[in-house]
PDB file of N, CA and C in Angstrom:
ATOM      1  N   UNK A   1      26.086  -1.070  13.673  1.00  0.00           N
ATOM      2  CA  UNK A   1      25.792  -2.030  12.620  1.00  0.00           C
ATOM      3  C   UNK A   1      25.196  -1.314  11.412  1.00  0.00           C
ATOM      4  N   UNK A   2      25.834  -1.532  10.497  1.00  0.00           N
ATOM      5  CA  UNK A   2      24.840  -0.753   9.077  1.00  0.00           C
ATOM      6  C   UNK A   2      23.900  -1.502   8.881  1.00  0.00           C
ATOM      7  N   UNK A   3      23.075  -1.073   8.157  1.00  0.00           N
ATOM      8  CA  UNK A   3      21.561  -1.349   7.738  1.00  0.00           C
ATOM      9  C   UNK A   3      21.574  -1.558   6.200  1.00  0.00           C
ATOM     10  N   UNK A   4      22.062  -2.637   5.281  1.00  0.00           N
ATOM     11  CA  UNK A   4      22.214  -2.464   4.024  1.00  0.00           C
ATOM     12  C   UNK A   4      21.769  -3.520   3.441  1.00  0.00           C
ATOM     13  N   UNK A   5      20.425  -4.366   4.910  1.00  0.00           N
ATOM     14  CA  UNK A   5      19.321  -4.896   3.952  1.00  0.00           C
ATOM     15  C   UNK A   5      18.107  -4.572   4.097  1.00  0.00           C
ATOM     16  N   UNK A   6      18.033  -3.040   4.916  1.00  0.00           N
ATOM     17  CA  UNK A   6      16.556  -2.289   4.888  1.00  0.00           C
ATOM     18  C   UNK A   6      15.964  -2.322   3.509  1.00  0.00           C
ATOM     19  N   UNK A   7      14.802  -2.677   3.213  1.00  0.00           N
ATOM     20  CA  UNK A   7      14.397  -2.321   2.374  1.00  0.00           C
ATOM     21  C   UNK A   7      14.191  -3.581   1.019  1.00  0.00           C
ATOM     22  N   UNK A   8      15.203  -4.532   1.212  1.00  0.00           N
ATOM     23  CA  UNK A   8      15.306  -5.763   0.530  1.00  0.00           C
ATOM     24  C   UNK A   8      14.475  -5.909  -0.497  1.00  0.00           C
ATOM     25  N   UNK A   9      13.299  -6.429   0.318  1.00  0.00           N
ATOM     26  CA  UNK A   9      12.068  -7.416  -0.380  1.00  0.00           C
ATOM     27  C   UNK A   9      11.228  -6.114  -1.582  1.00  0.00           C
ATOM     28  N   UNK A  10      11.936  -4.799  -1.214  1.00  0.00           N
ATOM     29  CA  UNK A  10      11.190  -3.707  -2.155  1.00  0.00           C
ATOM     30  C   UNK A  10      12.286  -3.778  -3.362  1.00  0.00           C
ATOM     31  N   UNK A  11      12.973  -4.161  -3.505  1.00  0.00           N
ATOM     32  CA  UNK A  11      13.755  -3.949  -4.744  1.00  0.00           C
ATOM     33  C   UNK A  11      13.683  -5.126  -5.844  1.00  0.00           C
ATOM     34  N   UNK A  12      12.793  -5.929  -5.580  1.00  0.00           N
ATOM     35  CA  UNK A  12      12.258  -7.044  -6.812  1.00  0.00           C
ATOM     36  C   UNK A  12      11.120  -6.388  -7.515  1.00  0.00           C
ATOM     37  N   UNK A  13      10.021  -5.422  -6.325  1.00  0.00           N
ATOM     38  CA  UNK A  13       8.804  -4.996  -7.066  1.00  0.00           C
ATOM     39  C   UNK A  13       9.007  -3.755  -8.127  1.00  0.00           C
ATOM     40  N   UNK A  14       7.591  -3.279  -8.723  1.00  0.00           N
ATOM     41  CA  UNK A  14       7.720  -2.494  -9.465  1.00  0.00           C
ATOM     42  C   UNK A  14       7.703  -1.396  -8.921  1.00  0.00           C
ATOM     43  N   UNK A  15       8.838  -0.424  -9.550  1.00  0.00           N
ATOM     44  CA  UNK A  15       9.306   0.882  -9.050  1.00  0.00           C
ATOM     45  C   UNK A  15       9.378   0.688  -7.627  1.00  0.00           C
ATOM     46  N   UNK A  16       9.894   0.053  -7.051  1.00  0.00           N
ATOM     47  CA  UNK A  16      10.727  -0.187  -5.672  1.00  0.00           C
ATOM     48  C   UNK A  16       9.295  -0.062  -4.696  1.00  0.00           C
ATOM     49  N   UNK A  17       8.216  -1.037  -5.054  1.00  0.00           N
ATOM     50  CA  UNK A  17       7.047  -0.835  -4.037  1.00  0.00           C
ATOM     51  C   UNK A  17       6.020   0.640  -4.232  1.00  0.00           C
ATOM     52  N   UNK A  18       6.055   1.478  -5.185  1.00  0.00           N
ATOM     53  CA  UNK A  18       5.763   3.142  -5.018  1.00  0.00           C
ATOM     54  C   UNK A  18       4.631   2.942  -6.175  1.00  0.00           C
ATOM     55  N   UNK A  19       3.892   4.169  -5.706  1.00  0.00           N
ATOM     56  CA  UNK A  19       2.631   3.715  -7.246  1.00  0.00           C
ATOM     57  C   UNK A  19       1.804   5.087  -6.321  1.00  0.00           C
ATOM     58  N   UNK A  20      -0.311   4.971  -7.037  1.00  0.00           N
ATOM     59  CA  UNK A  20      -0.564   5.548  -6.807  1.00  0.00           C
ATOM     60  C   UNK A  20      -1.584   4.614  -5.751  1.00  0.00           C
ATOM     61  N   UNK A  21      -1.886   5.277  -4.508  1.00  0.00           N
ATOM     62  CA  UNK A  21      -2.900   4.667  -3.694  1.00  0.00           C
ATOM     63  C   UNK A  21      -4.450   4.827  -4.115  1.00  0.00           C
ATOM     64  N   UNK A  22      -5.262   3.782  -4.460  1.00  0.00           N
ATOM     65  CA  UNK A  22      -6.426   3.926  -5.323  1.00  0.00           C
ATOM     66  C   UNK A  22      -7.694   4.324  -4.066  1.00  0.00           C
ATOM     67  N   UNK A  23      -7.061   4.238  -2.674  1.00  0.00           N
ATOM     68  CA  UNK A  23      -8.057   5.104  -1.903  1.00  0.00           C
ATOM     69  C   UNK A  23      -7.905   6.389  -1.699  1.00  0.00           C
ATOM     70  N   UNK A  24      -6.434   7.141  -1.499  1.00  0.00           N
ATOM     71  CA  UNK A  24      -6.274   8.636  -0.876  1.00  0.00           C
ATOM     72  C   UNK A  24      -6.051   9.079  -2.478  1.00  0.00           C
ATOM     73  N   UNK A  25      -5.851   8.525  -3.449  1.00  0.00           N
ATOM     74  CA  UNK A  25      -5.051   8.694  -4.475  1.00  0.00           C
ATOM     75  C   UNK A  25      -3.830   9.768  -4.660  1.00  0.00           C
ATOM     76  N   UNK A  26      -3.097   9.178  -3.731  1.00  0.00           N
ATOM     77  CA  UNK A  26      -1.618  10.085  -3.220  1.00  0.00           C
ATOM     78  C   UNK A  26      -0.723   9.494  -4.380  1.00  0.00           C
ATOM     79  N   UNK A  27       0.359  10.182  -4.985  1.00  0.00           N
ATOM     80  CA  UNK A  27       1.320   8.974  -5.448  1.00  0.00           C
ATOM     81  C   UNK A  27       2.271   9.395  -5.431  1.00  0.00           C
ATOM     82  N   UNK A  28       3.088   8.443  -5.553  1.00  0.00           N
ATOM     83  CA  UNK A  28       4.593   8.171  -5.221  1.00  0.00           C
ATOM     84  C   UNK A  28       4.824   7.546  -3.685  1.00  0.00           C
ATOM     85  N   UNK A  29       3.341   6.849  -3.347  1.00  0.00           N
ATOM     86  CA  UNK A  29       3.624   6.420  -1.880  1.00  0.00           C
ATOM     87  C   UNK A  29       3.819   4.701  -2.032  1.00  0.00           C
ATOM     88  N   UNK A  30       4.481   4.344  -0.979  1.00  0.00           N
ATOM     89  CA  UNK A  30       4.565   2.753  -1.131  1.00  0.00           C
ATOM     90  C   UNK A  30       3.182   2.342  -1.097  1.00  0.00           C
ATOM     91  N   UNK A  31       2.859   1.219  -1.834  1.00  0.00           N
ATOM     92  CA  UNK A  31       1.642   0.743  -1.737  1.00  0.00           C
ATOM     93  C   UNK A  31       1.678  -0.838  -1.745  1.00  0.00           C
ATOM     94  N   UNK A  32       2.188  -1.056  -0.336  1.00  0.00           N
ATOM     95  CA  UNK A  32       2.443  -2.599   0.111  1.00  0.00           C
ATOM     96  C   UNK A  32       1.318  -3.174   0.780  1.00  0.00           C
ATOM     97  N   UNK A  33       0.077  -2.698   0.701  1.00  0.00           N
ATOM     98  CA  UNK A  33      -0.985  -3.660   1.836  1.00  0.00           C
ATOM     99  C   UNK A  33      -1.808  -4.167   1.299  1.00  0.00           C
ATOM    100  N   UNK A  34      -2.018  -5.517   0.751  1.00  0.00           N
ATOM    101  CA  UNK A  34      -3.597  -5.745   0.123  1.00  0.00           C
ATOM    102  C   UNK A  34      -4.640  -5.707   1.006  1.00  0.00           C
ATOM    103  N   UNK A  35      -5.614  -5.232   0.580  1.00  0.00           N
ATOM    104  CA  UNK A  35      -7.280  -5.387   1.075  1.00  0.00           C
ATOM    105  C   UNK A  35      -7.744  -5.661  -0.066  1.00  0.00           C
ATOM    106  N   UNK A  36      -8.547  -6.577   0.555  1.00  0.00           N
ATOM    107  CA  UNK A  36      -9.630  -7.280  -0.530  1.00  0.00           C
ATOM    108  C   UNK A  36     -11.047  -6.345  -0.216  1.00  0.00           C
ATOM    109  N   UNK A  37     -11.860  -6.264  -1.393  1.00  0.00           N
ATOM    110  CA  UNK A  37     -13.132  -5.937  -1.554  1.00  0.00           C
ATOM    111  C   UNK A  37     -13.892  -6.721  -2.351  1.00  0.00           C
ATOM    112  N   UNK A  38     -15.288  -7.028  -2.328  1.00  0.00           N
ATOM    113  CA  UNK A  38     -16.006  -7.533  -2.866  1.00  0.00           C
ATOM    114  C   UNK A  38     -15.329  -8.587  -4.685  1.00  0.00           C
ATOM    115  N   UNK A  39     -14.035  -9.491  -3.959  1.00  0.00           N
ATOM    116  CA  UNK A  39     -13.276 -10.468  -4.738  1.00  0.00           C
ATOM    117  C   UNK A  39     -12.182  -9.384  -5.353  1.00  0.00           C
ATOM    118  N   UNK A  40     -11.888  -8.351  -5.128  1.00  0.00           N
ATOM    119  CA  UNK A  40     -11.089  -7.700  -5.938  1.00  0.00           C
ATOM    120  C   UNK A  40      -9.839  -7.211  -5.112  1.00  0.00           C
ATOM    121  N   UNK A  41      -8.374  -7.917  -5.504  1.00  0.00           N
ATOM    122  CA  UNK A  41      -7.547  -6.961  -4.237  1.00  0.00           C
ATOM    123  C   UNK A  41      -7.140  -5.840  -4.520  1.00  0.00           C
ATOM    124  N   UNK A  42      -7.072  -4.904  -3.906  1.00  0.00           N
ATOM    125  CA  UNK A  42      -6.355  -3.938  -3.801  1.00  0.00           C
ATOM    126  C   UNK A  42      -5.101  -3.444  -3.051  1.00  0.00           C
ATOM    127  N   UNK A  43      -3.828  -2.894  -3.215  1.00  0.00           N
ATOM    128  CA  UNK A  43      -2.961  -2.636  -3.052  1.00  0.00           C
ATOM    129  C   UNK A  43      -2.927  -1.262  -2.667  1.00  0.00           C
ATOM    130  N   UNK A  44      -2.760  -0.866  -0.923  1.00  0.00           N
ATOM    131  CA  UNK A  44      -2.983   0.425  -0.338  1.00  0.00           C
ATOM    132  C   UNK A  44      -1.492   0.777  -0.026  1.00  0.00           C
ATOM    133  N   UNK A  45      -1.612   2.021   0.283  1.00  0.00           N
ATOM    134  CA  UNK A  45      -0.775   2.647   1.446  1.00  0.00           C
ATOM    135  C   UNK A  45      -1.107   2.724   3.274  1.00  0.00           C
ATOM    136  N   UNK A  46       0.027   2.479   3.914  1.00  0.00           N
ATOM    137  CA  UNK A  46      -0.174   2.467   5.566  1.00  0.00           C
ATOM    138  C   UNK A  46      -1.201   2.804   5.692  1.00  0.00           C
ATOM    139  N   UNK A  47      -1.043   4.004   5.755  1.00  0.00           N
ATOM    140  CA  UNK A  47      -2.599   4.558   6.280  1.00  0.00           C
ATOM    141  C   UNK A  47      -4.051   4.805   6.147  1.00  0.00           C
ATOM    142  N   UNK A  48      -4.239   4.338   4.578  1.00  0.00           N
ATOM    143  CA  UNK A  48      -5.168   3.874   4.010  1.00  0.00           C
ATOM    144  C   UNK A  48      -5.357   2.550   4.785  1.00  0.00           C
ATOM    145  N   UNK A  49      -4.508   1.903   4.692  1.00  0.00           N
ATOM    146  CA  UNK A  49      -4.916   0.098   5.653  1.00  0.00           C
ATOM    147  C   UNK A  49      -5.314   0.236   6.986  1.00  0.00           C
ATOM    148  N   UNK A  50      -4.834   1.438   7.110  1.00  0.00           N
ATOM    149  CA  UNK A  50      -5.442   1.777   8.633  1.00  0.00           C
ATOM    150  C   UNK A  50      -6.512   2.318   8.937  1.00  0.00           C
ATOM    151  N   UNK A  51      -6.803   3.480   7.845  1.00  0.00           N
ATOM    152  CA  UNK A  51      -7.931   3.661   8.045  1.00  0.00           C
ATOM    153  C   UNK A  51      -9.213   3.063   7.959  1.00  0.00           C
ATOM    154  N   UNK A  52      -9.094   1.972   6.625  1.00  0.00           N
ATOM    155  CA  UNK A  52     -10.291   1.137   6.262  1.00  0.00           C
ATOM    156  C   UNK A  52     -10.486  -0.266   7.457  1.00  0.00           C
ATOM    157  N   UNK A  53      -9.427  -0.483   8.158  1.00  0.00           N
ATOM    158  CA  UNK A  53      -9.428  -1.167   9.215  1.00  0.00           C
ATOM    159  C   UNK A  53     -10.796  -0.520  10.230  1.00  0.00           C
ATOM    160  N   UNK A  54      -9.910   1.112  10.955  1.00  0.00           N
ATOM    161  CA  UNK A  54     -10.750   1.319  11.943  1.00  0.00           C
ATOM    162  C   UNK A  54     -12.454   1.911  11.315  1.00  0.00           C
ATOM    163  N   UNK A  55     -12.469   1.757  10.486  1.00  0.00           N
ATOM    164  CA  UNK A  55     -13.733   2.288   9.842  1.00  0.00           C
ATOM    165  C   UNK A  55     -14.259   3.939   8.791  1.00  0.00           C
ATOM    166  N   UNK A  56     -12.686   3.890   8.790  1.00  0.00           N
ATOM    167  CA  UNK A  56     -12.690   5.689   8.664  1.00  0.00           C
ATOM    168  C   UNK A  56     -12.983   6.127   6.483  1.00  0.00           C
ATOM    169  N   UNK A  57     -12.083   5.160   6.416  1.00  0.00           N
ATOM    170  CA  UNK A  57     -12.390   5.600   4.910  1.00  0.00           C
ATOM    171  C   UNK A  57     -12.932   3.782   4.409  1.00  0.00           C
ATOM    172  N   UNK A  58     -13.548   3.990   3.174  1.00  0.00           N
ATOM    173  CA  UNK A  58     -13.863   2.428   2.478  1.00  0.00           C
ATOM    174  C   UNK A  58     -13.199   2.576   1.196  1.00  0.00           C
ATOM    175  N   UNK A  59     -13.335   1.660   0.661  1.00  0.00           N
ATOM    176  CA  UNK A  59     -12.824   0.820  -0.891  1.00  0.00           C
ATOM    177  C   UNK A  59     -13.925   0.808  -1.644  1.00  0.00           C
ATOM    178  N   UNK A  60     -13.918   2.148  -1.974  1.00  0.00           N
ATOM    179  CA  UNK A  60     -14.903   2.858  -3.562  1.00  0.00           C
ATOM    180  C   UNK A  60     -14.869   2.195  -4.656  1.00  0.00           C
ATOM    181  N   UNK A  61     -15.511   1.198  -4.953  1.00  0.00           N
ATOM    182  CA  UNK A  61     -15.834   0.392  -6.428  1.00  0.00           C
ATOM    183  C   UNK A  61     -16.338   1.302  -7.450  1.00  0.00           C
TER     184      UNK A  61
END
């Protein structure tokens, strides 16, 4: 079976979901996860969402 709607819901956003992550500040990574902080959302990468989950990195105001 081909796969030629992987990816779909990324081709409405800006630059196909990709930006800079405002926790690792990596860029060119997808940055699909909001976390909220103190009323403000932010828009991470995977593993940033993962990390601020298990306790490892936070959301630097």
């Amino acid at each position: 079976m081909s796969k030629a709607h992987r990816g779909k819901g990324l081709r409405d956003t800006v630059s196909r979901g990709r930006g800079t992550c405002p926790v690792c500040k990596r860029t060119g990574v997808k940055v699909l996860y909001e976390l909220e902080a103190e009323g403000v959302k932010y828009k991470v990468c995977k593993t940033c969402k993962a990390a601020v989950a298990h306790g490892k990195k936070t959301l630097a105001s």
